[in-house]
C-alpha atoms as a PDB file:
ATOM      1  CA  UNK A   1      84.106 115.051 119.623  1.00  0.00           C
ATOM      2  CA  UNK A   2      82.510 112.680 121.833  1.00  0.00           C
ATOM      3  CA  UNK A   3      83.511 108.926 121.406  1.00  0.00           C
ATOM      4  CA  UNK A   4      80.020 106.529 121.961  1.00  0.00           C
ATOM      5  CA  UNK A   5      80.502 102.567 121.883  1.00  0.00           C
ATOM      6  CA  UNK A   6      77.467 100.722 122.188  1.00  0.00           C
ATOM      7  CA  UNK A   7      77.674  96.842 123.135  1.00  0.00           C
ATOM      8  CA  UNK A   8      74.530  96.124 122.679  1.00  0.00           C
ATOM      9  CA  UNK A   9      73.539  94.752 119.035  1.00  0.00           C
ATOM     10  CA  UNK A  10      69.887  96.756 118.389  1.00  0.00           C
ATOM     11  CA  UNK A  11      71.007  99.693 120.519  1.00  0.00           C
ATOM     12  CA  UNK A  12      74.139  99.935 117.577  1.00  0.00           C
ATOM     13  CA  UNK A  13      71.452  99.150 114.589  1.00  0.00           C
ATOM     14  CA  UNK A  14      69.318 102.202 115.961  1.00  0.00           C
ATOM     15  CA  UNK A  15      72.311 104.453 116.126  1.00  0.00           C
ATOM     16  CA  UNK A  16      73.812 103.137 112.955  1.00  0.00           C
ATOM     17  CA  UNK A  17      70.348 103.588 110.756  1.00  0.00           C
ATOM     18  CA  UNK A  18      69.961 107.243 112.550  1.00  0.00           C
ATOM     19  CA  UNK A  19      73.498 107.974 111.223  1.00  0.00           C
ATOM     20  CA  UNK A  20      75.316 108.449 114.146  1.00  0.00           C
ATOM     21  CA  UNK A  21      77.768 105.314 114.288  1.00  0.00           C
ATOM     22  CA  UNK A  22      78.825 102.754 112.322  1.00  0.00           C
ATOM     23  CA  UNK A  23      78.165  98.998 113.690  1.00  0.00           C
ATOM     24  CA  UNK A  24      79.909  96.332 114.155  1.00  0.00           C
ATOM     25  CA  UNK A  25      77.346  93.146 114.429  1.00  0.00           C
ATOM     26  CA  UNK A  26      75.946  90.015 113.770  1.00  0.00           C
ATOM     27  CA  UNK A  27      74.817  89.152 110.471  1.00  0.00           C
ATOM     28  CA  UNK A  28      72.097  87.319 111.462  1.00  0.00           C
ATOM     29  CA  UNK A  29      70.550  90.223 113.702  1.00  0.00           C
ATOM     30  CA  UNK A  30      71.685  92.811 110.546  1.00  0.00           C
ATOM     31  CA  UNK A  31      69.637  90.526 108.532  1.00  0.00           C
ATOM     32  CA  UNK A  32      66.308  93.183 108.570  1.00  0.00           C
ATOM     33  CA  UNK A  33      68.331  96.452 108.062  1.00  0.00           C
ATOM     34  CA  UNK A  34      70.253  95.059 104.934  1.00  0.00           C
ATOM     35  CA  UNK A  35      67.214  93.532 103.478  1.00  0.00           C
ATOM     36  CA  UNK A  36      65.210  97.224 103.196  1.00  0.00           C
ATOM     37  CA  UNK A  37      67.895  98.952 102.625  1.00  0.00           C
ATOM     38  CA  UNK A  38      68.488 100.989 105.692  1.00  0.00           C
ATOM     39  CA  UNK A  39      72.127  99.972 106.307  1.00  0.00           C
ATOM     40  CA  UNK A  40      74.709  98.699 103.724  1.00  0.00           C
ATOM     41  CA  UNK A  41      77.885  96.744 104.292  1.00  0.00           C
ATOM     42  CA  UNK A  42      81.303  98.692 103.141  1.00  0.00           C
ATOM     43  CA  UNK A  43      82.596  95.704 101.888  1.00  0.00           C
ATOM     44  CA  UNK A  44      80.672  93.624 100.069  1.00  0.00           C
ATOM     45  CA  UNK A  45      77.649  93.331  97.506  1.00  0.00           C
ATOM     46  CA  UNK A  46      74.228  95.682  98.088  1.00  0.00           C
ATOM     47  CA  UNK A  47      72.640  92.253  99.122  1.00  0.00           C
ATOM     48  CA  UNK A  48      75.110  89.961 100.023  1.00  0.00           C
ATOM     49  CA  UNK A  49      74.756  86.257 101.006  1.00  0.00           C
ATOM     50  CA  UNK A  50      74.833  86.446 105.045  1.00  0.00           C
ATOM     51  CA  UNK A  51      75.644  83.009 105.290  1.00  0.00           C
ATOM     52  CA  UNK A  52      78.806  83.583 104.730  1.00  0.00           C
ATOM     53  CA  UNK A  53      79.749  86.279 106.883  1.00  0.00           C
ATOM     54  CA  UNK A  54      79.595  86.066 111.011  1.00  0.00           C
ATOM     55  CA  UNK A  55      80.142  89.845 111.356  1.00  0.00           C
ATOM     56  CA  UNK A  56      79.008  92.910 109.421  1.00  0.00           C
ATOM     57  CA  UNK A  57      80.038  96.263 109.524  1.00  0.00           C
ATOM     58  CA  UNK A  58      77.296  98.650 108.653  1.00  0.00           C
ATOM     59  CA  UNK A  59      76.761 102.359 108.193  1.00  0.00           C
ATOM     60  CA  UNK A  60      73.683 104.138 105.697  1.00  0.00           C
ATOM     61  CA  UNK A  61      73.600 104.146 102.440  1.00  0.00           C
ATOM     62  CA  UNK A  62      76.042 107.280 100.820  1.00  0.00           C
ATOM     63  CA  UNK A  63      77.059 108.521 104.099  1.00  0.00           C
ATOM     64  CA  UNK A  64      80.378 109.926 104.409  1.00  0.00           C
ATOM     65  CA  UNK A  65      82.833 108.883 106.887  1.00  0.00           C
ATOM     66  CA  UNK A  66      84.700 110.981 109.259  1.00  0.00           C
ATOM     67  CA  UNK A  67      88.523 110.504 109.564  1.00  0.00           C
ATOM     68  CA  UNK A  68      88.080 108.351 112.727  1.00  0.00           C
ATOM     69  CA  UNK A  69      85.262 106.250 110.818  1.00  0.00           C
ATOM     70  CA  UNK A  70      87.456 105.617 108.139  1.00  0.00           C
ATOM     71  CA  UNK A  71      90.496 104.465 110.098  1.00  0.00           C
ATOM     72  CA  UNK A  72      88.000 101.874 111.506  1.00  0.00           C
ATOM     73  CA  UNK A  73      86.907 100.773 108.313  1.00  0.00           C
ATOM     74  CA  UNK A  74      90.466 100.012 107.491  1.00  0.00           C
ATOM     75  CA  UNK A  75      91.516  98.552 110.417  1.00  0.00           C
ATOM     76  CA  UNK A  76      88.992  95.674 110.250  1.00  0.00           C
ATOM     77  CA  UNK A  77      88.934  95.183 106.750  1.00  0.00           C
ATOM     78  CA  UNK A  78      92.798  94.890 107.341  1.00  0.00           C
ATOM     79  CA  UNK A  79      92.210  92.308 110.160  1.00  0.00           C
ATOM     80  CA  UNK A  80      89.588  90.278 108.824  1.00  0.00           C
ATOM     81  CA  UNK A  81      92.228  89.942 105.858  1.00  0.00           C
ATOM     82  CA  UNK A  82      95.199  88.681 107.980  1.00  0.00           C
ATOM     83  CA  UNK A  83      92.327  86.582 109.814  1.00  0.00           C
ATOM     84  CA  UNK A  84      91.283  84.610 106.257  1.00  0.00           C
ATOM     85  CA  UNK A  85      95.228  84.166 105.458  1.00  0.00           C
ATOM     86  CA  UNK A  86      95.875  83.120 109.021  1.00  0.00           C
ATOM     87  CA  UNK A  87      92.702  80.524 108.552  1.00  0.00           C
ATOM     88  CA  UNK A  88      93.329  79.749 105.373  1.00  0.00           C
ATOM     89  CA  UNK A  89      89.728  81.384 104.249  1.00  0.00           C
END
């Protein structure tokens, strides 16, 4: 399996609303995709207030993860958790 990383914000959104990655962005440039329902965030509600989150983590609506996928998921829920006690969030 080849590994892709994208660091470029739209360039992830494409790949991520094809199906072929999950991204890591901006919520303000995720805005769009969550709004019509192309991508959905893993960890909150279907339309969530963006306000209150800097980064997203998207993937398409009832796709299923690979192993690898999944082991992100949990690492960065884990460390945005340890980053809200740590900040007092």
């Amino acid at each position: 399996t080849k590994t892709t990383v994208v660091l470029q914000t739209g360039g992830a959104l494409r790949m991520a609303r094809a199906g072929l990655a999950l991204a890591l962005g901006a919520a303000f440039s995720s805005r769009p995709a969550l709004e019509d329902g192309s991508l959905v965030m893993p960890f909150g509600p279907g339309r969530p207030n963006l306000e209150s989150y800097w980064y997203v983590l998207l993937w398409q609506p009832g796709r299923r993860l690979s192993p690898v996928q999944q082991a992100f998921r949990d690492w960065i829920a884990e460390a945005a958790r340890a980053d809200r006690e740590a900040f007092g969030a």
